[in-house]
Protein backbone atom coordinates (compact mmCIF):
# COMPACT_ATOMS: atom_id res chain seq x y z
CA UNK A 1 8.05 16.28 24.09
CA UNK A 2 8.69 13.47 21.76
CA UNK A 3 6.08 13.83 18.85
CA UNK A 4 5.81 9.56 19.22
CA UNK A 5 5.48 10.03 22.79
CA UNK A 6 1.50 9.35 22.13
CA UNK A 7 -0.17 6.99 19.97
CA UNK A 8 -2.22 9.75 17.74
CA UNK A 9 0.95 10.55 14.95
CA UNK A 10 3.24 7.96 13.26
CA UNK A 11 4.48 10.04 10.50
CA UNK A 12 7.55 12.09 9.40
CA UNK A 13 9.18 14.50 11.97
CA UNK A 14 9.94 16.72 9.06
CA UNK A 15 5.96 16.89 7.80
CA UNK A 16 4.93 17.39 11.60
CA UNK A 17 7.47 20.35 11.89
CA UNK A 18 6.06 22.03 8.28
CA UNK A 19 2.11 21.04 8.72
CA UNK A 20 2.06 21.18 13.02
CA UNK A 21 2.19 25.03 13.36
CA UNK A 22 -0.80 25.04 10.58
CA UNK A 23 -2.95 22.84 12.85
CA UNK A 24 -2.71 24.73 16.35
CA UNK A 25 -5.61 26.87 17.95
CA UNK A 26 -5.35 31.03 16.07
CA UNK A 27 -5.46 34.13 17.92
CA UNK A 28 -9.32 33.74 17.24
CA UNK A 29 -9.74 30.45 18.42
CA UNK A 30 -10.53 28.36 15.46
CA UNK A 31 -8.44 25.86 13.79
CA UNK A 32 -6.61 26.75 11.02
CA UNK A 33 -7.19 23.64 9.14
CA UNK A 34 -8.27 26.02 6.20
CA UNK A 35 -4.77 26.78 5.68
CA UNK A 36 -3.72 23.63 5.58
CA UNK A 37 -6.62 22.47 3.13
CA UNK A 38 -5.66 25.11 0.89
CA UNK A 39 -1.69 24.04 0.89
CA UNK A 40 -2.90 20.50 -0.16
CA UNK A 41 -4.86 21.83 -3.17
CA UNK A 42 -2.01 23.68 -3.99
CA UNK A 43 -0.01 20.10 -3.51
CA UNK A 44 -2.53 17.90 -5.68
CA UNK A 45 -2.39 20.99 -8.77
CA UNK A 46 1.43 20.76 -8.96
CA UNK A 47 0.82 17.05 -8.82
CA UNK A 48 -1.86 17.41 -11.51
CA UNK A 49 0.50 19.29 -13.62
CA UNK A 50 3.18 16.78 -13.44
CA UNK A 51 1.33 13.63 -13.92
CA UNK A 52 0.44 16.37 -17.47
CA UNK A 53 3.62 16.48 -18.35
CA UNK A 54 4.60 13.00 -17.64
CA UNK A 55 1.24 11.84 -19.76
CA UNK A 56 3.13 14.10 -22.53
CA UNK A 57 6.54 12.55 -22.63
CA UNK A 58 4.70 9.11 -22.49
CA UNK A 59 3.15 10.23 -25.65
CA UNK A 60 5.92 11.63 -27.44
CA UNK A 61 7.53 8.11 -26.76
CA UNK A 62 4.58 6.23 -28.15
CA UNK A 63 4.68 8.16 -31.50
CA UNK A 64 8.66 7.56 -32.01
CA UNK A 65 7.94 4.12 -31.75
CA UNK A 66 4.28 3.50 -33.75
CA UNK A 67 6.44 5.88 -36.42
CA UNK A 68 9.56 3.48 -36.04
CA UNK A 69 7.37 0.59 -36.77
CA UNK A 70 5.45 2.50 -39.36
CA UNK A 71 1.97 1.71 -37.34
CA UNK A 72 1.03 5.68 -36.74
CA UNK A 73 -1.72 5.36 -39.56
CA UNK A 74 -2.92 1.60 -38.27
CA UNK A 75 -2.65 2.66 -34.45
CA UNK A 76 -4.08 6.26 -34.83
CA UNK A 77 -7.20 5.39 -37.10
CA UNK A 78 -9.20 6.21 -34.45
CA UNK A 79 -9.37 9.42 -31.80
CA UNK A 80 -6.27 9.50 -30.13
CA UNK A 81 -6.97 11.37 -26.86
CA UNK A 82 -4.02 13.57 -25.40
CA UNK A 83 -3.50 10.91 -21.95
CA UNK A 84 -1.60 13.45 -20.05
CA UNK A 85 -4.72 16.02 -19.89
CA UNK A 86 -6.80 13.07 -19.25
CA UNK A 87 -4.99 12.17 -16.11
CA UNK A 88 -4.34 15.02 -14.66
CA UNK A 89 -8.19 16.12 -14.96
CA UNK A 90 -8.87 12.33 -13.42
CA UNK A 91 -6.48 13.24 -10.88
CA UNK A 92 -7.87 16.43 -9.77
CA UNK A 93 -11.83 16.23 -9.96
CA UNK A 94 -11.49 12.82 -8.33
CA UNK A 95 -13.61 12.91 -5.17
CA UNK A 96 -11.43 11.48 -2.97
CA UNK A 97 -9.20 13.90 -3.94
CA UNK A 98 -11.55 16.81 -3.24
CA UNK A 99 -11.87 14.79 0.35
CA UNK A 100 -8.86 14.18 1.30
CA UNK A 101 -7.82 18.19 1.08
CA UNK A 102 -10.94 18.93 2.97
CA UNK A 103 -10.16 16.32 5.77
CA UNK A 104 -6.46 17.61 5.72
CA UNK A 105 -5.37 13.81 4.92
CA UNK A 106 -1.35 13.81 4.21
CA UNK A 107 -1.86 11.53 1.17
CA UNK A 108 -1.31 14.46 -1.79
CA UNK A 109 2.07 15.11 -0.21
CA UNK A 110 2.54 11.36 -0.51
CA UNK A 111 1.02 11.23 -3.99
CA UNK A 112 3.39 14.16 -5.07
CA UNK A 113 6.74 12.41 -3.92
CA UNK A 114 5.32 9.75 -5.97
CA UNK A 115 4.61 11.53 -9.20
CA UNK A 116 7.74 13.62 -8.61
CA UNK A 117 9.80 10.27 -8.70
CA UNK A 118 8.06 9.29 -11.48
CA UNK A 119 7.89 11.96 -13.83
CA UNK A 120 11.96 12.38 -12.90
CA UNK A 121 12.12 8.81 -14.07
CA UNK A 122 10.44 10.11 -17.35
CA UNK A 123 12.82 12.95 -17.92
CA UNK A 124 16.22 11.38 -16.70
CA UNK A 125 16.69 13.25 -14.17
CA UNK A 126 18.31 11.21 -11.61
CA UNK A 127 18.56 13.91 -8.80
CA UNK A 128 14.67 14.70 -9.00
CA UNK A 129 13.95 10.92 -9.21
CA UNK A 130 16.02 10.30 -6.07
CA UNK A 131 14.74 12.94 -4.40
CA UNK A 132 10.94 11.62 -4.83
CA UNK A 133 11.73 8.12 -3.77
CA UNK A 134 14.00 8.93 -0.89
CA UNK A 135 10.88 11.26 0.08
CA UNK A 136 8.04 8.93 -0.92
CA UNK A 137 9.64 6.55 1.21
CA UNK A 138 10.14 8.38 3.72
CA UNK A 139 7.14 9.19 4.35
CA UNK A 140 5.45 5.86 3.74
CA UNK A 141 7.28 2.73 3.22
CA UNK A 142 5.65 1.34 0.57
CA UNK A 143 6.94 3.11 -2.50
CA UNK A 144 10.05 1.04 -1.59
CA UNK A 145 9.27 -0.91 -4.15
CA UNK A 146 8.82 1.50 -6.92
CA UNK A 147 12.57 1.37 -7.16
CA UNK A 148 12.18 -1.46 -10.31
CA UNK A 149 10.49 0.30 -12.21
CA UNK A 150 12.42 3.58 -11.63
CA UNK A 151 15.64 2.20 -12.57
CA UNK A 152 13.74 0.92 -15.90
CA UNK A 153 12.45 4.43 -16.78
CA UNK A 154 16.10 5.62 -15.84
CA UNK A 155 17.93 2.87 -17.83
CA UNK A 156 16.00 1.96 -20.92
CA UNK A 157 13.81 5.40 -20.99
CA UNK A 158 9.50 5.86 -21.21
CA UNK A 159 7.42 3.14 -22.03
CA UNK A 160 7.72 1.50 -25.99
CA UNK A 161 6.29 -2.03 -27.42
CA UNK A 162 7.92 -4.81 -26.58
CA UNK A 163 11.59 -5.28 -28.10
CA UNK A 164 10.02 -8.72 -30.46
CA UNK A 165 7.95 -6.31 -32.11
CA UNK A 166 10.94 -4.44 -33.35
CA UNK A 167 12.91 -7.24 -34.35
CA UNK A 168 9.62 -8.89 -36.19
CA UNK A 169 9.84 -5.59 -37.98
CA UNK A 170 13.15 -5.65 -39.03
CA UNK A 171 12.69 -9.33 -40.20
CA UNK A 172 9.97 -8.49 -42.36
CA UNK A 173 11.57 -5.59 -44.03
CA UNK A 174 14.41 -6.94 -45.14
CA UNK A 175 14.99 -10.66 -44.36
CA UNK A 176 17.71 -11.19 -46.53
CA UNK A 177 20.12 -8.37 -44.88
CA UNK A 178 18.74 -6.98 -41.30
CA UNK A 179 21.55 -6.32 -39.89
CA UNK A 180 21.53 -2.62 -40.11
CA UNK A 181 17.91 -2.03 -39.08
CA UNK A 182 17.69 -4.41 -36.38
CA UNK A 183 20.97 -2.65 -35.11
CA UNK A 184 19.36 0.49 -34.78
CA UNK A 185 16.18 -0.68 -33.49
CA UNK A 186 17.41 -2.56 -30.85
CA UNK A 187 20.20 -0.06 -29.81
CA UNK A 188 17.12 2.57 -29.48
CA UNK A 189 15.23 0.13 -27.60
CA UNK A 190 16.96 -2.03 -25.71
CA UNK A 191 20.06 -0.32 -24.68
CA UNK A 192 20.10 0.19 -20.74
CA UNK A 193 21.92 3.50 -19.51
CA UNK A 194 23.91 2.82 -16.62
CA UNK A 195 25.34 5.88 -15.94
CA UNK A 196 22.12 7.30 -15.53
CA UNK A 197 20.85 5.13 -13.35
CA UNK A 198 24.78 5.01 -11.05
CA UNK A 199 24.09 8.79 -10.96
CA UNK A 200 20.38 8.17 -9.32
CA UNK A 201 22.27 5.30 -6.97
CA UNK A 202 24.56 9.06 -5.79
CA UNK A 203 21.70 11.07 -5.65
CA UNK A 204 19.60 8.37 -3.70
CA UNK A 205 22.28 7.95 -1.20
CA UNK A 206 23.06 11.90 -1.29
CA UNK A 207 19.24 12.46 -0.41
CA UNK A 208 18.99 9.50 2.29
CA UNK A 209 21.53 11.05 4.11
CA UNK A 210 19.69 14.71 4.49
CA UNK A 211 16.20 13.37 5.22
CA UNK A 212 17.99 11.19 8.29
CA UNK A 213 20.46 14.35 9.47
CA UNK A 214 17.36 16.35 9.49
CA UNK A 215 15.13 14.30 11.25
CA UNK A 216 18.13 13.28 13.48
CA UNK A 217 18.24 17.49 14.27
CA UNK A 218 14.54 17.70 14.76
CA UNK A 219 13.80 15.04 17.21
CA UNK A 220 17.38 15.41 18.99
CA UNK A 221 16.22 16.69 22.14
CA UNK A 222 12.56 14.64 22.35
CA UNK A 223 14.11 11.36 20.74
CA UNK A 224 15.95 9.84 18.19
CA UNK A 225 16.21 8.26 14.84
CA UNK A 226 15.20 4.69 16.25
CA UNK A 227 11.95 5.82 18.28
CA UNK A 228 11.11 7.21 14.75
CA UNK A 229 12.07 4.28 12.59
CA UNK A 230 9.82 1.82 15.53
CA UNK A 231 6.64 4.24 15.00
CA UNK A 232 6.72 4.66 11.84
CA UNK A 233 7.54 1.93 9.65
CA UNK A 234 6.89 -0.63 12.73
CA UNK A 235 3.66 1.03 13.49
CA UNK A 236 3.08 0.03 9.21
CA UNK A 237 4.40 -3.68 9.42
CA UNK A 238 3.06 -4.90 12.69
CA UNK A 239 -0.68 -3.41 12.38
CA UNK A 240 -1.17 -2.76 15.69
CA UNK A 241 -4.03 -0.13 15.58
CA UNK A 242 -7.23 -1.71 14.89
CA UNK A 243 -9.33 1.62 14.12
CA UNK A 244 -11.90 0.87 10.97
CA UNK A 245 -10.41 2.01 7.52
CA UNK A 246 -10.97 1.51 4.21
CA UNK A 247 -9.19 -1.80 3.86
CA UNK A 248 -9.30 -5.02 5.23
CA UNK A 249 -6.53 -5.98 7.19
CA UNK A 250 -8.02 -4.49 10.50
CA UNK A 251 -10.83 -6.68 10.49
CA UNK A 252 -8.89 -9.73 10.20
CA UNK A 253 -6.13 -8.53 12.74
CA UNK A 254 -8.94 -8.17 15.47
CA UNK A 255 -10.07 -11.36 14.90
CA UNK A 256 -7.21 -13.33 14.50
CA UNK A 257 -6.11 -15.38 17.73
CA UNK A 258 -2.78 -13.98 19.05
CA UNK A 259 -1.02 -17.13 17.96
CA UNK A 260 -1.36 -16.73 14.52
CA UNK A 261 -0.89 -12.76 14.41
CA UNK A 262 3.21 -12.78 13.96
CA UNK A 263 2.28 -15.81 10.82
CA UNK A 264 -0.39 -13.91 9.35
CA UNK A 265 1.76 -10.51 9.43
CA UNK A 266 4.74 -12.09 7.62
CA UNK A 267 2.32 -13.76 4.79
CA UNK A 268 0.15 -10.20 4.18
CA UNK A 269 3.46 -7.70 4.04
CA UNK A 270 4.77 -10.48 1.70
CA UNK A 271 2.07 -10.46 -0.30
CA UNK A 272 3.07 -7.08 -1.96
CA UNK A 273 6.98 -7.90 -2.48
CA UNK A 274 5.74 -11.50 -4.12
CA UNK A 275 4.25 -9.83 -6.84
CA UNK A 276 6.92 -7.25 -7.96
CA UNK A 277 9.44 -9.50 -9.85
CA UNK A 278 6.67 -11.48 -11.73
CA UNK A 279 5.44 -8.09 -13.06
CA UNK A 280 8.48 -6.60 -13.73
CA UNK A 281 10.16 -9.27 -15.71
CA UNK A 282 6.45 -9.60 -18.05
CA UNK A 283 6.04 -5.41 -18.12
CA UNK A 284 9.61 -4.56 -18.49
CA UNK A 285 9.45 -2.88 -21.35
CA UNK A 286 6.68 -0.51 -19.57
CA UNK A 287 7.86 0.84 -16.70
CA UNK A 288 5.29 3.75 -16.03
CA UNK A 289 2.87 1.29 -16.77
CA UNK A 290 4.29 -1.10 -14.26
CA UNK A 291 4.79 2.21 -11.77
CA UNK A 292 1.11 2.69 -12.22
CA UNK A 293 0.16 -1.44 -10.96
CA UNK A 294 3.13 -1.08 -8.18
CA UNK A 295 0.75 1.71 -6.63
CA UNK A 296 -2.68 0.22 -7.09
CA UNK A 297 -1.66 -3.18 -5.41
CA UNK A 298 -0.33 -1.37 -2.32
CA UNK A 299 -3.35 1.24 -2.27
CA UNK A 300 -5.14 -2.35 -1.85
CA UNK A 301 -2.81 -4.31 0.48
CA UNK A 302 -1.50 -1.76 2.29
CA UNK A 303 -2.03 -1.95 6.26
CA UNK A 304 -3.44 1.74 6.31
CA UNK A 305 -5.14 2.35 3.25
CA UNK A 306 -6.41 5.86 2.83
CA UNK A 307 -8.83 7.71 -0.24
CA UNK A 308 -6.04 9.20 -1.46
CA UNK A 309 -4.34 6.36 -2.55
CA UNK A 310 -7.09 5.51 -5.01
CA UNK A 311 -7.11 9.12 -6.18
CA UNK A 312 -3.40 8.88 -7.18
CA UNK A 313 -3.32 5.30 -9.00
CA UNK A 314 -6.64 6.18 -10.89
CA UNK A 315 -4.75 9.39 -11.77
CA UNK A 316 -2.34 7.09 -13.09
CA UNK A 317 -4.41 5.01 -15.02
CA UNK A 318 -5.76 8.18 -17.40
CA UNK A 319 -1.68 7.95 -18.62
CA UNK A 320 -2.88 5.07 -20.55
CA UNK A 321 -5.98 5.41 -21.84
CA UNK A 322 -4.99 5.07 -25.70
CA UNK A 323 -3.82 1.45 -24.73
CA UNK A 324 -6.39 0.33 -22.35
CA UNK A 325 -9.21 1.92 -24.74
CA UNK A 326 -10.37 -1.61 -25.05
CA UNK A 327 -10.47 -2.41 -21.42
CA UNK A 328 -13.39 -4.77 -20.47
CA UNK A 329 -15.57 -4.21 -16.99
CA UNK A 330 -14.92 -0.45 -17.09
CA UNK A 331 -18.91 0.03 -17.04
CA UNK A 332 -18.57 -2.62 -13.67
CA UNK A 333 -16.05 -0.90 -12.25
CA UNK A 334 -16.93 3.20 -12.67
CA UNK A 335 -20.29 2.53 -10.74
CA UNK A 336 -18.63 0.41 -8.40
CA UNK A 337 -16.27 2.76 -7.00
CA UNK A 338 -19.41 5.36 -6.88
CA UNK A 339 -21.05 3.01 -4.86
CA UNK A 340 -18.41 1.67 -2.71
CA UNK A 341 -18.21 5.71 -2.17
CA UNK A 342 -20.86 6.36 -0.91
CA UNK A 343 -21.88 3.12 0.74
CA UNK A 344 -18.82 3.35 2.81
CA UNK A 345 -19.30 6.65 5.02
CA UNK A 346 -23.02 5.42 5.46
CA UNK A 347 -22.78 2.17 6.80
CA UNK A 348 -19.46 3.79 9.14
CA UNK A 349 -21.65 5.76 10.52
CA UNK A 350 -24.55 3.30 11.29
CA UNK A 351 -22.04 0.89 12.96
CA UNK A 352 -19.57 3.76 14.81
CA UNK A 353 -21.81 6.93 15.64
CA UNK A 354 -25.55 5.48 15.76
CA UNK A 355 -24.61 1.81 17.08
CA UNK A 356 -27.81 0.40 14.59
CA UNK A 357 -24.94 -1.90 12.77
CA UNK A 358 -21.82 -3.89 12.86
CA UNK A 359 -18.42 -4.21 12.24
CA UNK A 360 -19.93 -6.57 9.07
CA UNK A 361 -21.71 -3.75 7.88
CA UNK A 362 -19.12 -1.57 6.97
CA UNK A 363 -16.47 -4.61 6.49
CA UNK A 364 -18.58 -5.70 3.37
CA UNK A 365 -17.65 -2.40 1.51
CA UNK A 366 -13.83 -2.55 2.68
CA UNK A 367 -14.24 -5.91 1.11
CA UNK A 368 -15.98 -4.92 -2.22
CA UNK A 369 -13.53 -2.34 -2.30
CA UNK A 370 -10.95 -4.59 -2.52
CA UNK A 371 -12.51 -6.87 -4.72
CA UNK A 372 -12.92 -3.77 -7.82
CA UNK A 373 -9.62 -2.83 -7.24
CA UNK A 374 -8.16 -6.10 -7.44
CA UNK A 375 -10.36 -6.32 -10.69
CA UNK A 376 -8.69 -3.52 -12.43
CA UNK A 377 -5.70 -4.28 -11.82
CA UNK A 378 -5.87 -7.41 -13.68
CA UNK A 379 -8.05 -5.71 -16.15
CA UNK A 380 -5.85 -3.65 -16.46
CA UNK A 381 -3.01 -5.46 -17.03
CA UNK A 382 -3.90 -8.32 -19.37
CA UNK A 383 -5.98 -4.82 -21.59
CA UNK A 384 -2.01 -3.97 -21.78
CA UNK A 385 -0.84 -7.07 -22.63
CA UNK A 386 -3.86 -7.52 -25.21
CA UNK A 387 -2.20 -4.14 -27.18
CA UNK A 388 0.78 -5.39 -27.19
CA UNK A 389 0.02 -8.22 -28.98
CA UNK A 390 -2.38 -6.53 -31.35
CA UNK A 391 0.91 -4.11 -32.08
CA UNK A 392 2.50 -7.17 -33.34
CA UNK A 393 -0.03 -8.84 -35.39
CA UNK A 394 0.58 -5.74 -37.06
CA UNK A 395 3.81 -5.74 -37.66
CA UNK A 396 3.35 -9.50 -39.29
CA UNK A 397 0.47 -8.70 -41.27
């Protein structure tokens, strides 16, 4: 029987034939979802521990270049926290974290493929990078677009200050004769690597083609590669389960008149791909950075939002907190995720189990939801773009 055949699953053959037997009745007769709670805690640790090192590698790269433009003293005056530990705690005391390995939510796989492509990015290593996109999207289609700033990590390396800084530093040192500094500055920075990224091209296509021959083997006999392709990423795109969740495009799907549904479909899934070349071309030189806003604008404008999308983009977010130390709102924002959080499950179950509410009800904190992450995003963002200019009023002064 063709795991598609109903409308409960729209996932990957390959997780149902790993996580499936876990989920079926024991000799006992209980459920042995405790098994496959435990595997996901075991999932978000490694995922913990790579977000770690990536946080580490990220700093490493910060210190070559504050050294390079001989701002370690100017930069460092104050405590510099170690990001990567930072993160990775975020990442695993987060309580939607905790809840999604309890509920036996498939998100930490997801977030793993997605910190496994990025901390490959990190290293260099093309065939682990490939083989965390090709699985992230897999799995869910929206990492698609983490493929810019992958191929920026992979050509021009971890995240540095922008590549005026470096040349305003090379000016001022020697402005008669800057030929030789500003030649090694901007070969360190600004040289893009494409073997590297040709070799993650091989292993992309390489990996593409065993995630399709296996799912081709597993669902030979109950189906095929097209009846997984229409469940699964046109189950995502056309939206056509309107259960409550934790975003807002349900809402406005079921009440939307027919007539406008294909409009309003092409105009939200747009929505996402509209903003990835404006932010790539202004946070080029930050890649992880830019990694880290890729994945908290789909966690918000993605069709079939879950908790643990907000646990892995916050998880991201510790990676920087030397340069957003001077974030504004955060006060705003930390009690209005605990509030959204608990708000959320109340007022889902005084509209779903005791029928005392409405759809409004819990709409309003899918809404506010949406409204503080769209907040730190651009928080976020212009905080980043705020260090980078203090960097090079720096440099002139």
């Amino acid at each position: 029987m063709s795991p598609y055949s109903g409308s409960m699953y729209h996932g990957s053959p390959l997780l149902l034939s790993v996580l499936g037997p876990l989920t079926s009745k024991g000799s006992g007769g209980k459920h042995a979802h405790v098994y496959c709670s435990l595997i996901l805690v075991a999932v978000d640790f490694l995922a913990a521990m790579l977000i770690r090192a990536t946080g580490r590698r990220l700093q490493m790269s910060r210190n070559r270049s504050l050294k390079s433009l001989d701002l370690t003293k100017a930069v460092n005056s104050s405590a510099n926290v170690s990001a990567g530990d930072i993160a990775s705690l975020i990442y695993l005391w987060n309580p939607w974290a905790i809840v999604t390995c309890v509920g036996s939510c498939t998100s930490p796989i997801e977030n793993l493929m997605v910190v496994i492509m990025i901390y490959g990015a990190c290293s260099r290593l093309a065939p682990l990078a490939a083989f965390g996109y090709v699985m992230a999207t897999h799995l869910s289609l929206y990492p698609a677009i983490l493929i810019v700033p992958v191929i920026l990590l992979l050509g021009y390396g971890p995240d540095a200050p922008p590549t005026k800084v470096f040349l305003l530093k090379s000016s001022s040192a020697c402005k008669s004769d800057m030929s030789e500094y500003e030649k090694q500055t901007s070969l360190k920075v600004r040289r893009f690597s494409r073997i590297t990224v040709l070799n993650f091209i091989f292993w992309l296509f390489i990996w593409s083609c065993y995630v399709l021959l296996l799912s081709s083997i597993i669902l030979k006999k109950v189906g095929g590669l097209n009846e997984m392709f229409e469940k699964t990423y046109g189950f995502i795109l056309t939206v056509k389960d309107l259960s409550p969740n934790i975003g807002v495009l349900w809402y406005f799907f079921a009440e939307v008149f027919d007539f406008f549904r294909s409009f309003f479909l092409i105009v939200f899934n747009m929505n996402i791909i509209f903003v990835v070349l404006p932010l790539a071309i202004r946070l080029k030189h930050r890649p992880c950075f830019l990694a880290f806003v890729y994945t908290a604008i789909v966690a918000m404008l993605k069709s079939y939002p879950s908790a643990g999308d907000s646990a892995l983009y916050l998880g991201l977010l510790g990676l920087f907190a030397n340069e957003l130390a001077e974030m504004q709102f955060t006060f705003f924002l930390f009690f209005g995720y605990i509030g959204v959080s608990l708000l959320s499950p109340v007022m889902h179950n005084l509209w779903i189990w005791r029928g005392t509410g409405n759809a409004n009800f819990y709409f309003a904190t899918g809404l506010a939801y949406t409204c503080l992450q769209t907040v730190l995003v651009v928080e976020s963002v212009g905080s980043m773009i705020k260090h980078d200019r203090k960097l090079r009023l720096l440099v002139t002064s």
